[in-house]
N, C-alpha and C. Protein backbone atom coordinates (compact mmCIF):
# COMPACT_ATOMS: atom_id res chain seq x y z
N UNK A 1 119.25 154.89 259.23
CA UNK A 1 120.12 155.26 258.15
C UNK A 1 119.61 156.54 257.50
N UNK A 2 120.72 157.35 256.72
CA UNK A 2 120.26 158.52 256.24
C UNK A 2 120.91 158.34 254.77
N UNK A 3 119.67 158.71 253.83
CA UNK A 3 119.78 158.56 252.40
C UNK A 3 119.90 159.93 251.90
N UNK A 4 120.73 160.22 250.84
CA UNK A 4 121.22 161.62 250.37
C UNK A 4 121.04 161.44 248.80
N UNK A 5 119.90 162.32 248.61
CA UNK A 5 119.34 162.48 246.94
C UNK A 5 119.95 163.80 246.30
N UNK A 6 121.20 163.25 245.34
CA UNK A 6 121.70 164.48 244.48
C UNK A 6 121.14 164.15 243.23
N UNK A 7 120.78 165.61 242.58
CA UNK A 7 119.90 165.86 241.06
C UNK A 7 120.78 167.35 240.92
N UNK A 8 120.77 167.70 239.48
CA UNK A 8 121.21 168.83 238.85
C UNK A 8 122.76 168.82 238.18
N UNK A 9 123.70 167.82 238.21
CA UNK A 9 124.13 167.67 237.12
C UNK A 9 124.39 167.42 235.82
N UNK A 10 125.29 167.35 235.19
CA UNK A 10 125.20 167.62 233.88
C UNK A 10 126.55 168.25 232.76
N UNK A 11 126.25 167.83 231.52
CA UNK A 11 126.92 168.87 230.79
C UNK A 11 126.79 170.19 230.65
N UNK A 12 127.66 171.30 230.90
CA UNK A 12 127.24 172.49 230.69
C UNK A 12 127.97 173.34 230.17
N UNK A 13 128.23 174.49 228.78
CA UNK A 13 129.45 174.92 228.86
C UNK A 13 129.91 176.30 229.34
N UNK A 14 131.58 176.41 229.37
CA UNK A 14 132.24 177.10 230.31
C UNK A 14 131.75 178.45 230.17
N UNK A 15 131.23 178.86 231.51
CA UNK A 15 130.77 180.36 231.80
C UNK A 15 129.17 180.08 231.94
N UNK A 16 128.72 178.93 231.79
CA UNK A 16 127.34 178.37 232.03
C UNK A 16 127.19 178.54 233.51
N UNK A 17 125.71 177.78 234.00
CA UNK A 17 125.23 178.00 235.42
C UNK A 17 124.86 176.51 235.28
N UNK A 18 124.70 175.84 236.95
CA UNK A 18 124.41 174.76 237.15
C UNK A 18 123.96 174.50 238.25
N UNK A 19 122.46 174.19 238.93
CA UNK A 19 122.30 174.13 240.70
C UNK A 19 121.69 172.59 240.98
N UNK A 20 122.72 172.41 241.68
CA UNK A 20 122.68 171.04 242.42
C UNK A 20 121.86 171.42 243.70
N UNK A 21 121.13 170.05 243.56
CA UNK A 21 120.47 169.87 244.80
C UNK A 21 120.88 168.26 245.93
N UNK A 22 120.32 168.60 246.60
CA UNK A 22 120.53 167.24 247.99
C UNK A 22 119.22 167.07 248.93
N UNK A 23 119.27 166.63 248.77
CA UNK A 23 117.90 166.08 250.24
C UNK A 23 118.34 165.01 250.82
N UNK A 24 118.02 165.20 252.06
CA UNK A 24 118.13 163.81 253.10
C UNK A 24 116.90 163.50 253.65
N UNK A 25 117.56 162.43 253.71
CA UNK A 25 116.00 161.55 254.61
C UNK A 25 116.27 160.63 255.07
N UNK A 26 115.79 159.74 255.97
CA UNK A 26 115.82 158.90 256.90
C UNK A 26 115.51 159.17 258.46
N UNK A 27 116.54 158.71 259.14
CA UNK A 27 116.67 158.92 260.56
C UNK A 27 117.47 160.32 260.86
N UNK A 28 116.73 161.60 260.76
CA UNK A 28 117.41 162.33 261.20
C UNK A 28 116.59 163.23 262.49
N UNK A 29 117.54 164.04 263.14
CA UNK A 29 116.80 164.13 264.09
C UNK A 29 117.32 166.34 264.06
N UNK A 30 118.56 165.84 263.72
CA UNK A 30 118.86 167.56 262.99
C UNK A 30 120.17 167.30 262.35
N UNK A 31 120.17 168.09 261.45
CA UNK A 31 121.26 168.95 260.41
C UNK A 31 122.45 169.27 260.88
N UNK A 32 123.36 168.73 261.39
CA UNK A 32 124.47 170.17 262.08
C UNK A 32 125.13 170.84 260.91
N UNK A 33 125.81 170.04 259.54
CA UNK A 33 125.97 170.60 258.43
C UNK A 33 125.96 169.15 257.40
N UNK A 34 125.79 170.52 256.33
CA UNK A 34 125.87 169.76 255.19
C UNK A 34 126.62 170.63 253.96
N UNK A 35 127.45 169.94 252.79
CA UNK A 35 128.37 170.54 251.98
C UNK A 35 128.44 169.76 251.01
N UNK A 36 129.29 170.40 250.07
CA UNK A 36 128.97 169.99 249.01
C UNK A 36 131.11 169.45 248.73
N UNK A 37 131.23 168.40 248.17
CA UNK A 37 132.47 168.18 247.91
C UNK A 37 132.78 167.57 246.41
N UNK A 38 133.73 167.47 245.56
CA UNK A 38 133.99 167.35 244.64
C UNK A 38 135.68 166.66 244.40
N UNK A 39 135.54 165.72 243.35
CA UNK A 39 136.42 164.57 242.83
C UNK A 39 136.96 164.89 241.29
N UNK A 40 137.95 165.20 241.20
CA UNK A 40 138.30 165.12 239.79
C UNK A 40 139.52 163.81 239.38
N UNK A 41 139.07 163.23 238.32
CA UNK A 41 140.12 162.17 237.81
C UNK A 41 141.70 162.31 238.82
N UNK A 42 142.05 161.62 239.12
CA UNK A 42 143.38 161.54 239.12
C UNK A 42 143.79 162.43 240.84
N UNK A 43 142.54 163.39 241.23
CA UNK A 43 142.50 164.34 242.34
C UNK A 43 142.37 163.70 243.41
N UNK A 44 142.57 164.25 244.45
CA UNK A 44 142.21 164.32 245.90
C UNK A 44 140.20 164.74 246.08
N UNK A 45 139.88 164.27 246.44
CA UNK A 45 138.18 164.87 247.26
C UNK A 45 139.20 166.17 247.76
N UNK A 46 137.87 167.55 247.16
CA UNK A 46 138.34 168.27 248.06
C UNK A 46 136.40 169.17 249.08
N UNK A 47 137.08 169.74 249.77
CA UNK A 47 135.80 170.73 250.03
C UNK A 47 135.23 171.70 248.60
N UNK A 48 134.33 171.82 248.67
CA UNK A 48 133.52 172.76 248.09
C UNK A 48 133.04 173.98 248.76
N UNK A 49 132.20 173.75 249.64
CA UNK A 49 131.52 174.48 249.75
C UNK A 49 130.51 173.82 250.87
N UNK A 50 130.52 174.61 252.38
CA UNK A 50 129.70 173.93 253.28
C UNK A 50 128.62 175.26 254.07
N UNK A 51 128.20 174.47 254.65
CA UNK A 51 126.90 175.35 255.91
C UNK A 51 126.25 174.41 256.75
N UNK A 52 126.10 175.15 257.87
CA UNK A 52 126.37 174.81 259.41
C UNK A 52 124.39 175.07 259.22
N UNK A 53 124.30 174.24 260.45
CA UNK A 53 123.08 174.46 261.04
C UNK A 53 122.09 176.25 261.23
N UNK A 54 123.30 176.95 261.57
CA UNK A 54 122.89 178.47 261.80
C UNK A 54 123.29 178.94 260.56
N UNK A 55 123.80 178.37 259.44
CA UNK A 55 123.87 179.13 258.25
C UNK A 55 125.37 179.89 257.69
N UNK A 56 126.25 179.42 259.19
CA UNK A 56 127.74 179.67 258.24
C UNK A 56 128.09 179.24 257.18
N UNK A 57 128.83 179.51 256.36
CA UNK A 57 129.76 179.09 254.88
C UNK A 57 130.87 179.32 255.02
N UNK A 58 131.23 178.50 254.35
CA UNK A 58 132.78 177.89 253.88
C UNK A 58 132.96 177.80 252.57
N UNK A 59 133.95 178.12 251.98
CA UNK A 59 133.70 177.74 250.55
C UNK A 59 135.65 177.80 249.99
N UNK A 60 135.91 176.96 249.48
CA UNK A 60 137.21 176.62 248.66
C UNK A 60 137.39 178.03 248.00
N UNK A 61 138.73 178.54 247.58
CA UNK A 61 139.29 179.58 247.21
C UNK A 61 138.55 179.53 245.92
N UNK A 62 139.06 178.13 245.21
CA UNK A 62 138.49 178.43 243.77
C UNK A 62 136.93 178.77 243.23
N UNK A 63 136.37 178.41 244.26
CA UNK A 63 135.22 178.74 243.63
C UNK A 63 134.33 179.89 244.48
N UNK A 64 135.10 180.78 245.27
CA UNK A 64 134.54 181.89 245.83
C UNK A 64 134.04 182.85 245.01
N UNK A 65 133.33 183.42 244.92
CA UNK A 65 132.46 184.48 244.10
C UNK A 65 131.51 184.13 242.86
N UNK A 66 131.67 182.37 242.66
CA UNK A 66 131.31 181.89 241.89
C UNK A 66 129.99 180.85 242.20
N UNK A 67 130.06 180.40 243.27
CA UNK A 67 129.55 179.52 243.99
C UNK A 67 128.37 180.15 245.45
N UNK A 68 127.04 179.55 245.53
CA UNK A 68 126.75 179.69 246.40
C UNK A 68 125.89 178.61 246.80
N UNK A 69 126.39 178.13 248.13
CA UNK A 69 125.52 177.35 249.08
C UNK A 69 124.62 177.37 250.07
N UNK A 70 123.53 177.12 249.91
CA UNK A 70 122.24 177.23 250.57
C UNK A 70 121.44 176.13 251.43
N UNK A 71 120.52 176.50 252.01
CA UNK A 71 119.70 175.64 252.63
C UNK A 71 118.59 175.58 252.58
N UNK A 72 117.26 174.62 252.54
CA UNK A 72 116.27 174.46 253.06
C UNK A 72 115.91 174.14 254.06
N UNK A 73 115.79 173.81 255.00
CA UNK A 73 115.85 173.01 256.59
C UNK A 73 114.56 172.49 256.42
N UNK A 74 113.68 173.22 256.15
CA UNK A 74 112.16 172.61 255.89
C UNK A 74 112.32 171.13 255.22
N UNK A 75 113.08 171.25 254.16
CA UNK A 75 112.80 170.01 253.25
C UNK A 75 114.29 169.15 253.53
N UNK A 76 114.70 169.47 254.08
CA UNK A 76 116.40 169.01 254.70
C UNK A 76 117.24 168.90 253.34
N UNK A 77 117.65 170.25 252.49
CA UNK A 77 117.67 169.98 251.33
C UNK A 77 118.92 171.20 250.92
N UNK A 78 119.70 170.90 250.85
CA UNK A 78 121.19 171.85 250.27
C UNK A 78 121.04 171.98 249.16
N UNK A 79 121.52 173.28 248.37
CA UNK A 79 121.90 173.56 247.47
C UNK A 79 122.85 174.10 246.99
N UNK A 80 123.49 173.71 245.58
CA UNK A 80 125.12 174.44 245.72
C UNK A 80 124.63 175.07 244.01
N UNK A 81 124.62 176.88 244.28
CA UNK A 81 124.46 177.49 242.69
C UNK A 81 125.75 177.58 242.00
N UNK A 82 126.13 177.10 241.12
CA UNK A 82 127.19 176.94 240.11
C UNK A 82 126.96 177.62 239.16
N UNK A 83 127.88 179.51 239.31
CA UNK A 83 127.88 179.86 238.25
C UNK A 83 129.40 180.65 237.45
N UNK A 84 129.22 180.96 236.49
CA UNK A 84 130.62 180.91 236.00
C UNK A 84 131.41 179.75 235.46
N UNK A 85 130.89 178.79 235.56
CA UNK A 85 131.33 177.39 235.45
C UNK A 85 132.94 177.37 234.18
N UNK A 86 133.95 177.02 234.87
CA UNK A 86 135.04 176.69 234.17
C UNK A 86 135.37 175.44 233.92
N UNK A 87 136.22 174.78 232.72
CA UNK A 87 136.49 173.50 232.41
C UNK A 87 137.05 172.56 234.08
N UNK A 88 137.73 173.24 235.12
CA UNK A 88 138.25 173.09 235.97
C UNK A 88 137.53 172.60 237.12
N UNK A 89 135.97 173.14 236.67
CA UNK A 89 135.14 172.64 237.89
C UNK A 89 134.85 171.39 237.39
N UNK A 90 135.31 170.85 235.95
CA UNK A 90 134.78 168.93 236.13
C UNK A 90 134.98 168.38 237.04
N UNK A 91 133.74 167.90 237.50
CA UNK A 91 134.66 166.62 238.50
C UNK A 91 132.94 165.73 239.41
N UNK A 92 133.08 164.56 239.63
CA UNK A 92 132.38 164.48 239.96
C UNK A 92 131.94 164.84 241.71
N UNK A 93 130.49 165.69 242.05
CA UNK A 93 130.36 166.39 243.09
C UNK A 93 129.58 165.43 243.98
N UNK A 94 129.79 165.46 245.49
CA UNK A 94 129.36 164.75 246.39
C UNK A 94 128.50 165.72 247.44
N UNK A 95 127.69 165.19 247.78
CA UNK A 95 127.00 166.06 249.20
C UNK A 95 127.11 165.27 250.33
N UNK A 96 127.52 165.63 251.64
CA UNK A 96 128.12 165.24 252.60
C UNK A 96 127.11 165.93 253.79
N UNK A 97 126.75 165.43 254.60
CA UNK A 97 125.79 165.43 255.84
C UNK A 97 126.39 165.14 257.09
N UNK A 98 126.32 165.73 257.95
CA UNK A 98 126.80 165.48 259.30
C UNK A 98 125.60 165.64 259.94
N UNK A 99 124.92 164.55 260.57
CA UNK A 99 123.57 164.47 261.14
C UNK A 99 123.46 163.65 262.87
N UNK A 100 122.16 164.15 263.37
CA UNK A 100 122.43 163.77 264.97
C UNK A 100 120.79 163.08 264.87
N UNK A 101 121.07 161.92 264.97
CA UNK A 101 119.34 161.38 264.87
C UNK A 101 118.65 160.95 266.52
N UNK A 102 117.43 160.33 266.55
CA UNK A 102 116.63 160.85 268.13
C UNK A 102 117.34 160.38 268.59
N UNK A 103 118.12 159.46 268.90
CA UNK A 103 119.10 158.96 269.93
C UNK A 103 120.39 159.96 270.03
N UNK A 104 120.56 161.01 270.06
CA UNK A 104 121.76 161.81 269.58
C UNK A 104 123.06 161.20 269.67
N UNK A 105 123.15 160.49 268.43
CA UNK A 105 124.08 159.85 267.96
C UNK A 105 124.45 160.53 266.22
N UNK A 106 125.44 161.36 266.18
CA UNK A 106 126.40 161.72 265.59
C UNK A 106 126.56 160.96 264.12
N UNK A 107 126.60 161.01 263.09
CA UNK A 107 126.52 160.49 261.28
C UNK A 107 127.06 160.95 260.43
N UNK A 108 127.54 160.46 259.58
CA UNK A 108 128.60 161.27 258.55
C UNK A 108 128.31 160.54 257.39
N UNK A 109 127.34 161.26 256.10
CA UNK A 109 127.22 160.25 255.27
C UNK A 109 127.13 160.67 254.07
N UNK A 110 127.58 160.42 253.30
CA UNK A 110 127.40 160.54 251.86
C UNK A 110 126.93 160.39 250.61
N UNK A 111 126.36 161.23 249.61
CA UNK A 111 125.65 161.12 248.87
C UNK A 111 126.33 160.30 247.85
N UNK A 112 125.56 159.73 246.49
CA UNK A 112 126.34 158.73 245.58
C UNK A 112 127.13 159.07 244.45
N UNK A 113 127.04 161.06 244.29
CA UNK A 113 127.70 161.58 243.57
C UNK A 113 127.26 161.71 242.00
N UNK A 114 127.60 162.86 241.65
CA UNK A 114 126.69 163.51 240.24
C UNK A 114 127.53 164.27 239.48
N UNK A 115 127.97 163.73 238.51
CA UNK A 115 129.04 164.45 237.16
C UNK A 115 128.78 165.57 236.84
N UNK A 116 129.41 166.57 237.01
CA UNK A 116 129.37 168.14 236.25
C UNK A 116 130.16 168.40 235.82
N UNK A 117 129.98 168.39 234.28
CA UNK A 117 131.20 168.51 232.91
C UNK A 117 131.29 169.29 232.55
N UNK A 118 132.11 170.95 232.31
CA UNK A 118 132.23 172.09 231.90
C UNK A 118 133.34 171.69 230.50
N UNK A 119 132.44 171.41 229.14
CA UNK A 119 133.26 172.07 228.25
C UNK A 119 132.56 172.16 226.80
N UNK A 120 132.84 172.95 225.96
CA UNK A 120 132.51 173.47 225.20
C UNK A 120 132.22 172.38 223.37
């Protein structure tokens, strides 16, 4: 099994900064990606913001130029920098792992999710 540790949310207000982190651990054997996704009341889950093993990104319209997602590979550990922060980014954020452990067998798992409240 693979366990997903999110830290760095919070209240913060609008036009503030905010960096979430993730680590995994367990049975992994490699990374293919990991991203960051987000829930607001009443919303759909949508994407956030992802990266691939070699370091591509993806990132949702709304939060392009605002947002950046990173990696550690050393510490198997994503990060998503939240800045600019608008009332709009409430919502609670998820980190999502797509992992291949020694048996290369394929995982999709999810972190338990961390409130980031933009308002004043």
């Amino acid at each position: 099994q693979v366990q997903l540790v999110e830290s760095g949310g919070g209240l913060v207000q609008p036009g503030g900064s905010l960096r979430l982190s993730c680590a995994a651990s367990g049975s992994i054997f490699m990374i293919h990606l990991m991203g960051w996704y987000r829930q607001a009341p009443g919303k759909q889950r949508e994407m956030v913001a992802t990266i691939t093993t070699g370091g591509s990104t993806n990132y949702a319209d709304s939060v392009k130029g605002r947002f950046t997602i990173s990696r550690d590979n050393a510490k198997n550990t994503v990060y998503l920098q939240m800045n600019t922060l608008k009332p709009e980014d409430t919502a609670v954020y998820y980190c999502k792992t797509i992992v291949e452990n020694s048996m290369n067998r394929q995982f999709q798992y999810w972190g338990q999710g961390t409130q980031v409240t933009v308002s004043s």
